[in-house]
PDB file of N, CA and C in Angstrom:
ATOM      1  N   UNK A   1      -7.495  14.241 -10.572  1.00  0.00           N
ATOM      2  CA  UNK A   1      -7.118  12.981  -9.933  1.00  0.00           C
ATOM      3  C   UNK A   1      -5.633  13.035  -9.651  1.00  0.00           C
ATOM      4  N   UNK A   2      -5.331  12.163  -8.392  1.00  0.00           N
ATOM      5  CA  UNK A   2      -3.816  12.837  -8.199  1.00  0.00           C
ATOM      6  C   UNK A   2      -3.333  11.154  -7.718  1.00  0.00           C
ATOM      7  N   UNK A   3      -2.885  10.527  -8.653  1.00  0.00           N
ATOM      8  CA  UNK A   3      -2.215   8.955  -8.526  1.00  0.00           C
ATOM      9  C   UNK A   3      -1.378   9.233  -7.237  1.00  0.00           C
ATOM     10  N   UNK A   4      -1.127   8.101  -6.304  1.00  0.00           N
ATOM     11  CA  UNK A   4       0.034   8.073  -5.413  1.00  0.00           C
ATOM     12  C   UNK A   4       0.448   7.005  -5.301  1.00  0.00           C
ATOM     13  N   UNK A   5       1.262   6.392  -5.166  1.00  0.00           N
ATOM     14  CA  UNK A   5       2.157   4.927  -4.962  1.00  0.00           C
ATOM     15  C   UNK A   5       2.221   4.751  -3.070  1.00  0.00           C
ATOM     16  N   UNK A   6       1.864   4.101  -2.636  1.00  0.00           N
ATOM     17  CA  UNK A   6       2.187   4.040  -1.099  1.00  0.00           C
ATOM     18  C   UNK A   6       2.739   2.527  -1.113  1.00  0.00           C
ATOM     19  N   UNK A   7       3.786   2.503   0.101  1.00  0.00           N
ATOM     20  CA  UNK A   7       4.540   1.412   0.494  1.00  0.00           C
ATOM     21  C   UNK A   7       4.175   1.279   1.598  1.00  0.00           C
ATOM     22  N   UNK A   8       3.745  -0.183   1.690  1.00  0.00           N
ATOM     23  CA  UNK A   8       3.943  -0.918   3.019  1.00  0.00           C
ATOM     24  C   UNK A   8       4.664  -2.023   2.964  1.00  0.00           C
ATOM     25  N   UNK A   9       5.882  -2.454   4.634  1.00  0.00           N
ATOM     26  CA  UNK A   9       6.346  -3.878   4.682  1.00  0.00           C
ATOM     27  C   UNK A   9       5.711  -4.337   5.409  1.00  0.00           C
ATOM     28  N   UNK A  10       5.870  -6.002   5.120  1.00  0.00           N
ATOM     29  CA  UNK A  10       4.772  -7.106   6.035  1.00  0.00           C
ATOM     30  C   UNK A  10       5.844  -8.008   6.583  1.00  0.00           C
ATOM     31  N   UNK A  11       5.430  -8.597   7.453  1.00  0.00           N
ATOM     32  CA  UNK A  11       6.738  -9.634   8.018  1.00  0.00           C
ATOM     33  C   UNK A  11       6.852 -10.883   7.029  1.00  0.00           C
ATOM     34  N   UNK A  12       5.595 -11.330   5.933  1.00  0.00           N
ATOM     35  CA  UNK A  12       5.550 -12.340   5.266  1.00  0.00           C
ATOM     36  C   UNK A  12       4.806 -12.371   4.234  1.00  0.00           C
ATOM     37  N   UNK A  13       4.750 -13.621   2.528  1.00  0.00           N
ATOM     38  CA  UNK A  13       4.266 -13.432   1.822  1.00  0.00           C
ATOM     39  C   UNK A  13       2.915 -13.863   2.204  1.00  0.00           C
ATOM     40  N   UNK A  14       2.240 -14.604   2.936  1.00  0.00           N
ATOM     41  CA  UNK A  14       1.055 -14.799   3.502  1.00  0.00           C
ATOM     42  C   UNK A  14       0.281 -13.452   3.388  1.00  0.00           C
ATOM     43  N   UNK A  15       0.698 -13.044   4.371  1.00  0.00           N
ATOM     44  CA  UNK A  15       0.122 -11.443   5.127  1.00  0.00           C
ATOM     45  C   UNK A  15       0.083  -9.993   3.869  1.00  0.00           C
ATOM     46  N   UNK A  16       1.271 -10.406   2.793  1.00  0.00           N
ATOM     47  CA  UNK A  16       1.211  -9.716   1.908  1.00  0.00           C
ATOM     48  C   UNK A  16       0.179 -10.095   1.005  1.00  0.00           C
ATOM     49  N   UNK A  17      -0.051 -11.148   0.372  1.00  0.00           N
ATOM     50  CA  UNK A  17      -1.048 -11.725  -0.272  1.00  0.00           C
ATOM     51  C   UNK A  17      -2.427 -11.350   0.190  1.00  0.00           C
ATOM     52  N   UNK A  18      -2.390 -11.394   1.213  1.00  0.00           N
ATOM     53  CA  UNK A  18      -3.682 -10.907   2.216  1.00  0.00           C
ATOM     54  C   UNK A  18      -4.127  -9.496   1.968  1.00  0.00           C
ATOM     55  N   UNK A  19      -2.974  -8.870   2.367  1.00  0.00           N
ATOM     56  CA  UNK A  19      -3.287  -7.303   2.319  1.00  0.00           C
ATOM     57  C   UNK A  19      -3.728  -6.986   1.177  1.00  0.00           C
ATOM     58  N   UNK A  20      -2.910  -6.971   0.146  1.00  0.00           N
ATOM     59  CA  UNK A  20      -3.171  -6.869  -1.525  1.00  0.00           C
ATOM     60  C   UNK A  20      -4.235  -7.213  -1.841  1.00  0.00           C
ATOM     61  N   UNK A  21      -4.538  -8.606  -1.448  1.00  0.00           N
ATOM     62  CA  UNK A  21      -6.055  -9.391  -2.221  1.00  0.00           C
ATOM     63  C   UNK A  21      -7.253  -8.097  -1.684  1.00  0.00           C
ATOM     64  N   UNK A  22      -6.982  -7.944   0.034  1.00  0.00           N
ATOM     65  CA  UNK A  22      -8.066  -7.029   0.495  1.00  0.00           C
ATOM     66  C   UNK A  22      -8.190  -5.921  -0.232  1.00  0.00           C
ATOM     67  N   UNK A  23      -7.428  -4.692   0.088  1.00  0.00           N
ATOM     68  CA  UNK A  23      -6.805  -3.754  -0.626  1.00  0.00           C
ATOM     69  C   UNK A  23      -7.412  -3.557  -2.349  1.00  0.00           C
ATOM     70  N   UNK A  24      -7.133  -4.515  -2.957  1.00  0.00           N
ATOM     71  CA  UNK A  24      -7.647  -4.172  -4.529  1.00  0.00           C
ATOM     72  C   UNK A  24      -9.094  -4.893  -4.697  1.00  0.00           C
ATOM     73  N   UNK A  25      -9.516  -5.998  -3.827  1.00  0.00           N
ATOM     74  CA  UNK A  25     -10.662  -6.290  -3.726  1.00  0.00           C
ATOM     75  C   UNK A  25     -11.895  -5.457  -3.162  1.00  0.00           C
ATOM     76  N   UNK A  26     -11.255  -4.522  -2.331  1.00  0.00           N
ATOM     77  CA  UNK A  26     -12.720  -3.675  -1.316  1.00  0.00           C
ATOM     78  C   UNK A  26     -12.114  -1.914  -2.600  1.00  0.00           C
ATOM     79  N   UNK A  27     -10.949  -2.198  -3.609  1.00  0.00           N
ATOM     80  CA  UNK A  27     -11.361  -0.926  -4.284  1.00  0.00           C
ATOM     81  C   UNK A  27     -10.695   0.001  -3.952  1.00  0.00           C
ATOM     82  N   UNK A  28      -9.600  -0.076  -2.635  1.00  0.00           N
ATOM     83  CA  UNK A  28      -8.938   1.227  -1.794  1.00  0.00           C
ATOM     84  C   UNK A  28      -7.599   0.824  -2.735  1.00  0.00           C
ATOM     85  N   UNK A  29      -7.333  -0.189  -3.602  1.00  0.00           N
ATOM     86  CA  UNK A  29      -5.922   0.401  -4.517  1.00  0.00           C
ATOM     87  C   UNK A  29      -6.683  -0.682  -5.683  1.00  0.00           C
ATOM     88  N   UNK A  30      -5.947  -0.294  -7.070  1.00  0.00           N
ATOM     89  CA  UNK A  30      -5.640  -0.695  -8.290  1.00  0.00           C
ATOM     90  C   UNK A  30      -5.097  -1.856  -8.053  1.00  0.00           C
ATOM     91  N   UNK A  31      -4.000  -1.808  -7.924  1.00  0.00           N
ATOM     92  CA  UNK A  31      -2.847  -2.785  -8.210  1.00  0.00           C
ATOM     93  C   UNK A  31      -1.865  -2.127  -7.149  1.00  0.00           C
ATOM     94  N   UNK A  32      -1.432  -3.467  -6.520  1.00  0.00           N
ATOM     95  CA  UNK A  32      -0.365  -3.801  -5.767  1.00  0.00           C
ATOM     96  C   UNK A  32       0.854  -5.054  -5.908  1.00  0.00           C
ATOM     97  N   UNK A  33       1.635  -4.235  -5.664  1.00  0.00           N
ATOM     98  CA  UNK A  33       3.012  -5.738  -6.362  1.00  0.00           C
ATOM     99  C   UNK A  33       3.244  -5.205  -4.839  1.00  0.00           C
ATOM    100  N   UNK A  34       3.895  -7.080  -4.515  1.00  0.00           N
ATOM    101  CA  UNK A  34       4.583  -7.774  -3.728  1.00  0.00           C
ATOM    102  C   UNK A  34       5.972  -7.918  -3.923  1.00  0.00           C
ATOM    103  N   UNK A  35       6.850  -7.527  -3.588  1.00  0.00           N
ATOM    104  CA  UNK A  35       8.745  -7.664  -3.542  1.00  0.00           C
ATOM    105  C   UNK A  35       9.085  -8.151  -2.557  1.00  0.00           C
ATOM    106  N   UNK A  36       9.275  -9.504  -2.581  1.00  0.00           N
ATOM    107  CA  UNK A  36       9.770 -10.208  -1.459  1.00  0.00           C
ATOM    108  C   UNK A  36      11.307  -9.956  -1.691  1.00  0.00           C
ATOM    109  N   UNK A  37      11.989 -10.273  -0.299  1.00  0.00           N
ATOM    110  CA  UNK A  37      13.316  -9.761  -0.114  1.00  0.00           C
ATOM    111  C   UNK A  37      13.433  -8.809   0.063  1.00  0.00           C
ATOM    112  N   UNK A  38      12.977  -8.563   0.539  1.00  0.00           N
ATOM    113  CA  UNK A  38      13.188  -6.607   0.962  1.00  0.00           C
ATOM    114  C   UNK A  38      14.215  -6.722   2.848  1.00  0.00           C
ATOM    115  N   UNK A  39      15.462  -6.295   2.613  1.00  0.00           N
ATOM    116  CA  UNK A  39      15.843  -6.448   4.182  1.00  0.00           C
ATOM    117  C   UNK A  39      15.986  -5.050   4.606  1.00  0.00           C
ATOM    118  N   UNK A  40      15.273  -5.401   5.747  1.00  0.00           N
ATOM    119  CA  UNK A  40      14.727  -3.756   6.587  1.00  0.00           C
ATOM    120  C   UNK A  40      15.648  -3.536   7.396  1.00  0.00           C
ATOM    121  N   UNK A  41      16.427  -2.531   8.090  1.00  0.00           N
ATOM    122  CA  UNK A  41      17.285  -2.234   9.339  1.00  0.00           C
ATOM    123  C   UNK A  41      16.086  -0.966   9.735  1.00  0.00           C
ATOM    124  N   UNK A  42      16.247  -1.113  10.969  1.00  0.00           N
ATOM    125  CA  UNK A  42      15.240  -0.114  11.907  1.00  0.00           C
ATOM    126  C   UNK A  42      15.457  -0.178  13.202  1.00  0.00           C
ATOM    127  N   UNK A  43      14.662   0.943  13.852  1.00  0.00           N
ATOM    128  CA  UNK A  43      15.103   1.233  14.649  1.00  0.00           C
ATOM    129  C   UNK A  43      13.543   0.865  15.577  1.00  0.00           C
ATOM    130  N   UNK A  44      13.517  -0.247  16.884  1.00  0.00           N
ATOM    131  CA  UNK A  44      11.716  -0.402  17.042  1.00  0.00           C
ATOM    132  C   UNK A  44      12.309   0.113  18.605  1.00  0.00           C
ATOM    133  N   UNK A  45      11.618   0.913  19.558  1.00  0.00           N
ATOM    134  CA  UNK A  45      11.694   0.658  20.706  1.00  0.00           C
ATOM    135  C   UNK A  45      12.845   0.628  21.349  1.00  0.00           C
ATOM    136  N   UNK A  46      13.749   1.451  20.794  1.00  0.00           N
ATOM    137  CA  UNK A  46      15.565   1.890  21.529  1.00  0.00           C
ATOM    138  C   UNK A  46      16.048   0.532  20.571  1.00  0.00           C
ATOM    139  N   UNK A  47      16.126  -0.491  19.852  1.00  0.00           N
ATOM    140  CA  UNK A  47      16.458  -1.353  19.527  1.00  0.00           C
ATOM    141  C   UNK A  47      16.816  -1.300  18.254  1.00  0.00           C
ATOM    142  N   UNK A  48      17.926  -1.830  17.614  1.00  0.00           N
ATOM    143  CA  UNK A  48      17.850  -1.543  16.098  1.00  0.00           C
ATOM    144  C   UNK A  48      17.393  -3.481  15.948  1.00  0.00           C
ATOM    145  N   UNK A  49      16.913  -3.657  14.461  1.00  0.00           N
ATOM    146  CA  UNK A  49      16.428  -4.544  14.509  1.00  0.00           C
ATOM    147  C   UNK A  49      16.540  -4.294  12.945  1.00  0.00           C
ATOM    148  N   UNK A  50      16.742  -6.426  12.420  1.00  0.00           N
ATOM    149  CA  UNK A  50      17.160  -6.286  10.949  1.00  0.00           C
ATOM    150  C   UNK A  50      16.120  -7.729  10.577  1.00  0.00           C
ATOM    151  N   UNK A  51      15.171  -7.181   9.495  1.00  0.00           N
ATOM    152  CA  UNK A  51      14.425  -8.195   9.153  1.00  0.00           C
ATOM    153  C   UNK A  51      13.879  -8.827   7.752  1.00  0.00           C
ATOM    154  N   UNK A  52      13.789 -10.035   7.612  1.00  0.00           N
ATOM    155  CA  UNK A  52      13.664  -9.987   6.091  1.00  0.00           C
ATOM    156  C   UNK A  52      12.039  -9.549   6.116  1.00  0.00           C
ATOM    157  N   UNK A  53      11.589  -8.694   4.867  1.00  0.00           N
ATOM    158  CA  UNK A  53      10.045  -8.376   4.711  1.00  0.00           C
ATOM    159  C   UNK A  53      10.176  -8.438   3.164  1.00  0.00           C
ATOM    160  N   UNK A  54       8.323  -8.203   3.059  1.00  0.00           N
ATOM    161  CA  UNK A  54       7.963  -8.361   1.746  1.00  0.00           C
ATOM    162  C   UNK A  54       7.295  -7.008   1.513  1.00  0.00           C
ATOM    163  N   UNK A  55       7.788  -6.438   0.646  1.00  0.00           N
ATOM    164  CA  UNK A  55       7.435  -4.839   0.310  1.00  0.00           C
ATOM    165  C   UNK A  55       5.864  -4.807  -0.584  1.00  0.00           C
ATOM    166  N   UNK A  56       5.203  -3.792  -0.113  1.00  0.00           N
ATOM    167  CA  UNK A  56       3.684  -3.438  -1.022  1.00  0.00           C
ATOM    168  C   UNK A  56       4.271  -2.181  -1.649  1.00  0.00           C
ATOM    169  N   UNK A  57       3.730  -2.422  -2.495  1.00  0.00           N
ATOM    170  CA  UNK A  57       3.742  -1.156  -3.662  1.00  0.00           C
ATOM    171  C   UNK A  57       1.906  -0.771  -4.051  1.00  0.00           C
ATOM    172  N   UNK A  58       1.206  -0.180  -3.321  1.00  0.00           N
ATOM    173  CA  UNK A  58       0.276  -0.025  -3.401  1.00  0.00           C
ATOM    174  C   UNK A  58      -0.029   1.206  -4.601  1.00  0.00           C
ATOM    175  N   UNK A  59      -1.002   0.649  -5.837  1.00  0.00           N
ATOM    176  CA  UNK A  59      -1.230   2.326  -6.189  1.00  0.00           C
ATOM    177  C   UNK A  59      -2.478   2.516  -6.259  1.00  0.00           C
ATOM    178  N   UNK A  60      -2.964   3.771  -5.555  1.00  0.00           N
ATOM    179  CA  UNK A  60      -4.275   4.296  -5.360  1.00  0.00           C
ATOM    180  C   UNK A  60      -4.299   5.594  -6.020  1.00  0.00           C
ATOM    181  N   UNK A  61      -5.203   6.303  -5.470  1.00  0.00           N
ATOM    182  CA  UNK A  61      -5.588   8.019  -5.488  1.00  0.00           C
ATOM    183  C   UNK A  61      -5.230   8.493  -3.932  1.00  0.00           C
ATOM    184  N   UNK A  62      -5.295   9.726  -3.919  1.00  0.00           N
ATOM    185  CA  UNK A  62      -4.812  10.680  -2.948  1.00  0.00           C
ATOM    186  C   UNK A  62      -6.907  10.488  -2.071  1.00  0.00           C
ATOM    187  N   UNK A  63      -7.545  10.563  -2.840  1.00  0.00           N
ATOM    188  CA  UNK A  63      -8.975  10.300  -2.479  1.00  0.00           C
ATOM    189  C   UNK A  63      -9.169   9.369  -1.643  1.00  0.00           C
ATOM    190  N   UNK A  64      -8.716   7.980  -2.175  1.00  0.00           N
ATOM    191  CA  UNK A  64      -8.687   6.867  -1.466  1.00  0.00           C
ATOM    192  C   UNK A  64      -7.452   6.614   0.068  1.00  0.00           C
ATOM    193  N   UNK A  65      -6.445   7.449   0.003  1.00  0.00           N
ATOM    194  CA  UNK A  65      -5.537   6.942   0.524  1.00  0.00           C
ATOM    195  C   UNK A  65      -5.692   7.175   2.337  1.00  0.00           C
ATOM    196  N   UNK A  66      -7.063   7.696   2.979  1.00  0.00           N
ATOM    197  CA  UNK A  66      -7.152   7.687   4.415  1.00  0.00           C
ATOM    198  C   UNK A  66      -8.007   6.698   4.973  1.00  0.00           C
ATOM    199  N   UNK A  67      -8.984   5.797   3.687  1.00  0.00           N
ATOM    200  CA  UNK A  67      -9.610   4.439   3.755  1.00  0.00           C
ATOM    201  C   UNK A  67      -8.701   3.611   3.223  1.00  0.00           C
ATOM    202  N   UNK A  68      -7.489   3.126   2.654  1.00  0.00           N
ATOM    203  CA  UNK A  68      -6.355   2.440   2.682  1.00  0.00           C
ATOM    204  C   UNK A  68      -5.811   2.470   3.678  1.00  0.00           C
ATOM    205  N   UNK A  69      -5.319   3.452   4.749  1.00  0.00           N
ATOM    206  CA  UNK A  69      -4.803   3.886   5.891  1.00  0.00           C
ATOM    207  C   UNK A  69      -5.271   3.076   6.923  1.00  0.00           C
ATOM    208  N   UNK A  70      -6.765   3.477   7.053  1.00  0.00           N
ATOM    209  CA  UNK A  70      -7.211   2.625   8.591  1.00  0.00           C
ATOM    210  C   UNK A  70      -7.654   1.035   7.784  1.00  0.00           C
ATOM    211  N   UNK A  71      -7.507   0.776   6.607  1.00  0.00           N
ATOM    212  CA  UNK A  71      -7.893  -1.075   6.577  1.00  0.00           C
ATOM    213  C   UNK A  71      -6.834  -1.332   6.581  1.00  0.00           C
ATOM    214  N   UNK A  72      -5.593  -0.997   6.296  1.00  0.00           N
ATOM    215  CA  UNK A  72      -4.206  -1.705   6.216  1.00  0.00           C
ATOM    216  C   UNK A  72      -3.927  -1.560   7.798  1.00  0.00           C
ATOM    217  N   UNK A  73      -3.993  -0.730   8.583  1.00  0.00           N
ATOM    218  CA  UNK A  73      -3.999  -0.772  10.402  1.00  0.00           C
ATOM    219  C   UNK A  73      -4.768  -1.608  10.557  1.00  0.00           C
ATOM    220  N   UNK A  74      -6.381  -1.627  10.091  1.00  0.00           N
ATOM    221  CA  UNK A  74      -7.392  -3.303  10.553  1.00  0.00           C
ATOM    222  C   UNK A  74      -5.970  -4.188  10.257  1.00  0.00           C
ATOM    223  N   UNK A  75      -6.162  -4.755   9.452  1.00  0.00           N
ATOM    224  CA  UNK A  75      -5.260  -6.206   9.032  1.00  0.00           C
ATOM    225  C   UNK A  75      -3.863  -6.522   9.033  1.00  0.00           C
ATOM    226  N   UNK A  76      -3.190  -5.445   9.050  1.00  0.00           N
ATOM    227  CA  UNK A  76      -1.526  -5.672   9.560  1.00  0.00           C
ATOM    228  C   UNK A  76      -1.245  -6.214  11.236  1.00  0.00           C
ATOM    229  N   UNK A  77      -0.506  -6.658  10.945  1.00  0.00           N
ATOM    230  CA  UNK A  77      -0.287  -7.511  12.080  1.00  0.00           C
ATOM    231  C   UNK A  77       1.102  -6.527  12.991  1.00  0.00           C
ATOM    232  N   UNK A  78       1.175  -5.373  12.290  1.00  0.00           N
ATOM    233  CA  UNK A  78       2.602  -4.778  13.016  1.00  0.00           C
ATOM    234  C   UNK A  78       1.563  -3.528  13.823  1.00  0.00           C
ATOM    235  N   UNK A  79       2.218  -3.490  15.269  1.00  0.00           N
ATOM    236  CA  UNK A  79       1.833  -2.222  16.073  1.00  0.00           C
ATOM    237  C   UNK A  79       1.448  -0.863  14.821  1.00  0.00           C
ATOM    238  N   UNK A  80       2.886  -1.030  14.280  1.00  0.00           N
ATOM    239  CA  UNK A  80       2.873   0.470  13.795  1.00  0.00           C
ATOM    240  C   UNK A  80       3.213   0.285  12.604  1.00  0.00           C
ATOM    241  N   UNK A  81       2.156  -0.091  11.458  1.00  0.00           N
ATOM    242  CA  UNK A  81       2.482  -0.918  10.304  1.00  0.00           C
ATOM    243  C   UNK A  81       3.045   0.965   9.298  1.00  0.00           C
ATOM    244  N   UNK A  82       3.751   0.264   8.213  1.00  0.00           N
ATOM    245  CA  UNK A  82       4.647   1.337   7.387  1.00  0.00           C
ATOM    246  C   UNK A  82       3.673   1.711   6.266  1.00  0.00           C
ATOM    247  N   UNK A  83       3.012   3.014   6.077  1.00  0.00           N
ATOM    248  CA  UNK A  83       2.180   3.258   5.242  1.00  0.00           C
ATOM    249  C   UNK A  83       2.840   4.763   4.676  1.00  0.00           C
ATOM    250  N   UNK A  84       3.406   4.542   3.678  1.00  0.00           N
ATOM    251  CA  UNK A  84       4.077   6.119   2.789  1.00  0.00           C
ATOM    252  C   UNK A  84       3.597   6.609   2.210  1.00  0.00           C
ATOM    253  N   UNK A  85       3.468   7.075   1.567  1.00  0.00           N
ATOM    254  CA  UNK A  85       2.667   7.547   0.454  1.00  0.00           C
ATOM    255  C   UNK A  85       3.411   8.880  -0.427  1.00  0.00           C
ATOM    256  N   UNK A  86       3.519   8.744  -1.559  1.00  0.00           N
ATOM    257  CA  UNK A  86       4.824   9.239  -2.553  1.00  0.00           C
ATOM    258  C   UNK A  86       3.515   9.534  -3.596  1.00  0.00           C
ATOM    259  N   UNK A  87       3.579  11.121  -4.211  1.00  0.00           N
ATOM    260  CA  UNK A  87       2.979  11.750  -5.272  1.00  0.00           C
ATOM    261  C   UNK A  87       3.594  10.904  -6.436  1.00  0.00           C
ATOM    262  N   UNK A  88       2.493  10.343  -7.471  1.00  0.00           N
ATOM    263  CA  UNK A  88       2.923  10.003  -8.894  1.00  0.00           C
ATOM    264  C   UNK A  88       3.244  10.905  -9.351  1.00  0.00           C
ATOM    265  N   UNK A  89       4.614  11.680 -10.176  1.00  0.00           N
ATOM    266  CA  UNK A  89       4.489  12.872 -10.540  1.00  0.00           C
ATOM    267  C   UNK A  89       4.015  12.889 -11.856  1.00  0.00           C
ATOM    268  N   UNK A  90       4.060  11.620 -12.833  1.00  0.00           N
ATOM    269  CA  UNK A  90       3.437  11.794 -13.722  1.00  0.00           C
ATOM    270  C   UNK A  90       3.344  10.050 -14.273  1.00  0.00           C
ATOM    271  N   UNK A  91       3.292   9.990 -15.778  1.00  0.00           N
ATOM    272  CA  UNK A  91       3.247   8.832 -16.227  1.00  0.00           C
ATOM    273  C   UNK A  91       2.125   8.408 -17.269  1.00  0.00           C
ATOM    274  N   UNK A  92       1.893   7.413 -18.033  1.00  0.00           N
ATOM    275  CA  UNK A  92       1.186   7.018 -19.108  1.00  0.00           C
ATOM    276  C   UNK A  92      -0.095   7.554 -18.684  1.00  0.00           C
ATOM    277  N   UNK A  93      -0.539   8.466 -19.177  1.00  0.00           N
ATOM    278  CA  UNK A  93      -1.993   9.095 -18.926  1.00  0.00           C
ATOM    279  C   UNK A  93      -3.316   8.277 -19.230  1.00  0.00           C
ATOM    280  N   UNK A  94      -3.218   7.047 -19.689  1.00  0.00           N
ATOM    281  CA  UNK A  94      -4.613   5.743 -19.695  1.00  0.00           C
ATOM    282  C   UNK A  94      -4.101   5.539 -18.306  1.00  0.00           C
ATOM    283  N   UNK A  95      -2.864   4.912 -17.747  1.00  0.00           N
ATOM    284  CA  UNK A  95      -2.782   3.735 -16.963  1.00  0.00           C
ATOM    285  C   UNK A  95      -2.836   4.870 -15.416  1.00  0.00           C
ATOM    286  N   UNK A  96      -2.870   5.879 -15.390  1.00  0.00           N
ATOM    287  CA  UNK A  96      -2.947   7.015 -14.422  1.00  0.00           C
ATOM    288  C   UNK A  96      -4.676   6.765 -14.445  1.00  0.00           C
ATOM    289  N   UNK A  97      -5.659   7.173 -15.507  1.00  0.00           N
ATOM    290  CA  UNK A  97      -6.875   6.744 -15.203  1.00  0.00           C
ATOM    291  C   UNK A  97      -7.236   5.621 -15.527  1.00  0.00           C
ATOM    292  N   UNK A  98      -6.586   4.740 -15.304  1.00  0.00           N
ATOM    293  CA  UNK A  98      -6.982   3.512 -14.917  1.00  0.00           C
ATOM    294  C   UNK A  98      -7.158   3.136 -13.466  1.00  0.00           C
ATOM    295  N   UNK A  99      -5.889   3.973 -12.799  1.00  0.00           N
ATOM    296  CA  UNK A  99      -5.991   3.369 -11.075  1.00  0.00           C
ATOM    297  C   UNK A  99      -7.059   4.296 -10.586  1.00  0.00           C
ATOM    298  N   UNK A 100      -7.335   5.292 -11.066  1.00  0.00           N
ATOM    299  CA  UNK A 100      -8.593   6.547 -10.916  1.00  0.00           C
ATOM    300  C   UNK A 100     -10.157   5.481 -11.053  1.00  0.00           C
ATOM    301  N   UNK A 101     -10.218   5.308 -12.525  1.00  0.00           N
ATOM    302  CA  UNK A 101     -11.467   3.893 -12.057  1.00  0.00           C
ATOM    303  C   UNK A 101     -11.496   2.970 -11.222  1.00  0.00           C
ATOM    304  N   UNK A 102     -10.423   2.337 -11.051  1.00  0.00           N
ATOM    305  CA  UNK A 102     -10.457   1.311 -10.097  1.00  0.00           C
ATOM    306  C   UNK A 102     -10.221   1.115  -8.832  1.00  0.00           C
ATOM    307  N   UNK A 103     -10.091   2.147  -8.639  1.00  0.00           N
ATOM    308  CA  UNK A 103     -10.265   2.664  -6.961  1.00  0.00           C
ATOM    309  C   UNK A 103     -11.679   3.793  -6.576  1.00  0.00           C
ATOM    310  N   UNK A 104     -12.530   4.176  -8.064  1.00  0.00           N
ATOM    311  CA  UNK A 104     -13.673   4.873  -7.605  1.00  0.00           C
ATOM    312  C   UNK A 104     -14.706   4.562  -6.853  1.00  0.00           C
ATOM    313  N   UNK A 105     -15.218   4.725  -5.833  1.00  0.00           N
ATOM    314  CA  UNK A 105     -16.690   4.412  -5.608  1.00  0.00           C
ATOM    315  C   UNK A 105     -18.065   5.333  -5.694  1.00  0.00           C
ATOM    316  N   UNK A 106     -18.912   4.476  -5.431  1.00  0.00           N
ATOM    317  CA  UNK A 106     -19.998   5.543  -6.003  1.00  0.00           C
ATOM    318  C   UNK A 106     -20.304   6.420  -5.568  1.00  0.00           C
ATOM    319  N   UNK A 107     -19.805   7.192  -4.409  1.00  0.00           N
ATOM    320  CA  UNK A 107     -19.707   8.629  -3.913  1.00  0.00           C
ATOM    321  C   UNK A 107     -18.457   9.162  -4.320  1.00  0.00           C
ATOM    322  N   UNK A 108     -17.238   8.811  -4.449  1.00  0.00           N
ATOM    323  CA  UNK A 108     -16.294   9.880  -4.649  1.00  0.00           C
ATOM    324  C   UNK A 108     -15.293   9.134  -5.688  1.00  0.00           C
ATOM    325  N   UNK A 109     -14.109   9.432  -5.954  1.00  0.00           N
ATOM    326  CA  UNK A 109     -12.791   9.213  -6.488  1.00  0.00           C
ATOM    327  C   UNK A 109     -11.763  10.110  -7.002  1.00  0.00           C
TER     328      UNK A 109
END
């Protein structure tokens, strides 16, 4: 099992609440924290652009993370929503298979 942490920003805590509830409800992450205040500088379309967002801290499996991919594109509301995805390199070995159960389904994990 190979834990990964993925980040996404949302334009709001609404939309974050949303994502998360979906997200750990359909099983494609464990647990997700919300960090509001997050201020973004970027670059959209030749434009730099500065915005307040609310950061996901998604943690899944490497298994799960290409059905996290296309439901967070369903339900984000951004063209080109921010989906990272960063190797756990390690950490408390229960709470590592913990996000392993709770993201399993009954064909894979």
């Amino acid at each position: 099992m190979s834990a990964i942490a993925c980040l996404c920003t949302c334009p709001d805590a609404d939309t974050a609440r949303r994502l998360a509830g979906a997200l750990v409800g359909e099983r494609l992450a464990a647990c997700v924290n919300l960090l509001p205040g997050v201020r973004s500088v970027y670059r959209w379309q030749g434009e730099v652009h500065e915005d307040q967002e609310v950061l996901l801290v998604v943690k899944t499996t490497r298994a799960r993370l290409d059905a996290l991919t296309e439901r967070i594109r369903a339900l984000h509301p951004y063209e080109l929503p921010e989906v990272v995805a960063v190797d756990i390199a390690g950490g408390l070995p229960a709470y590592l298979a913990w996000i392993a159960e709770e993201t399993r389904t009954g064909d894979s994990a």
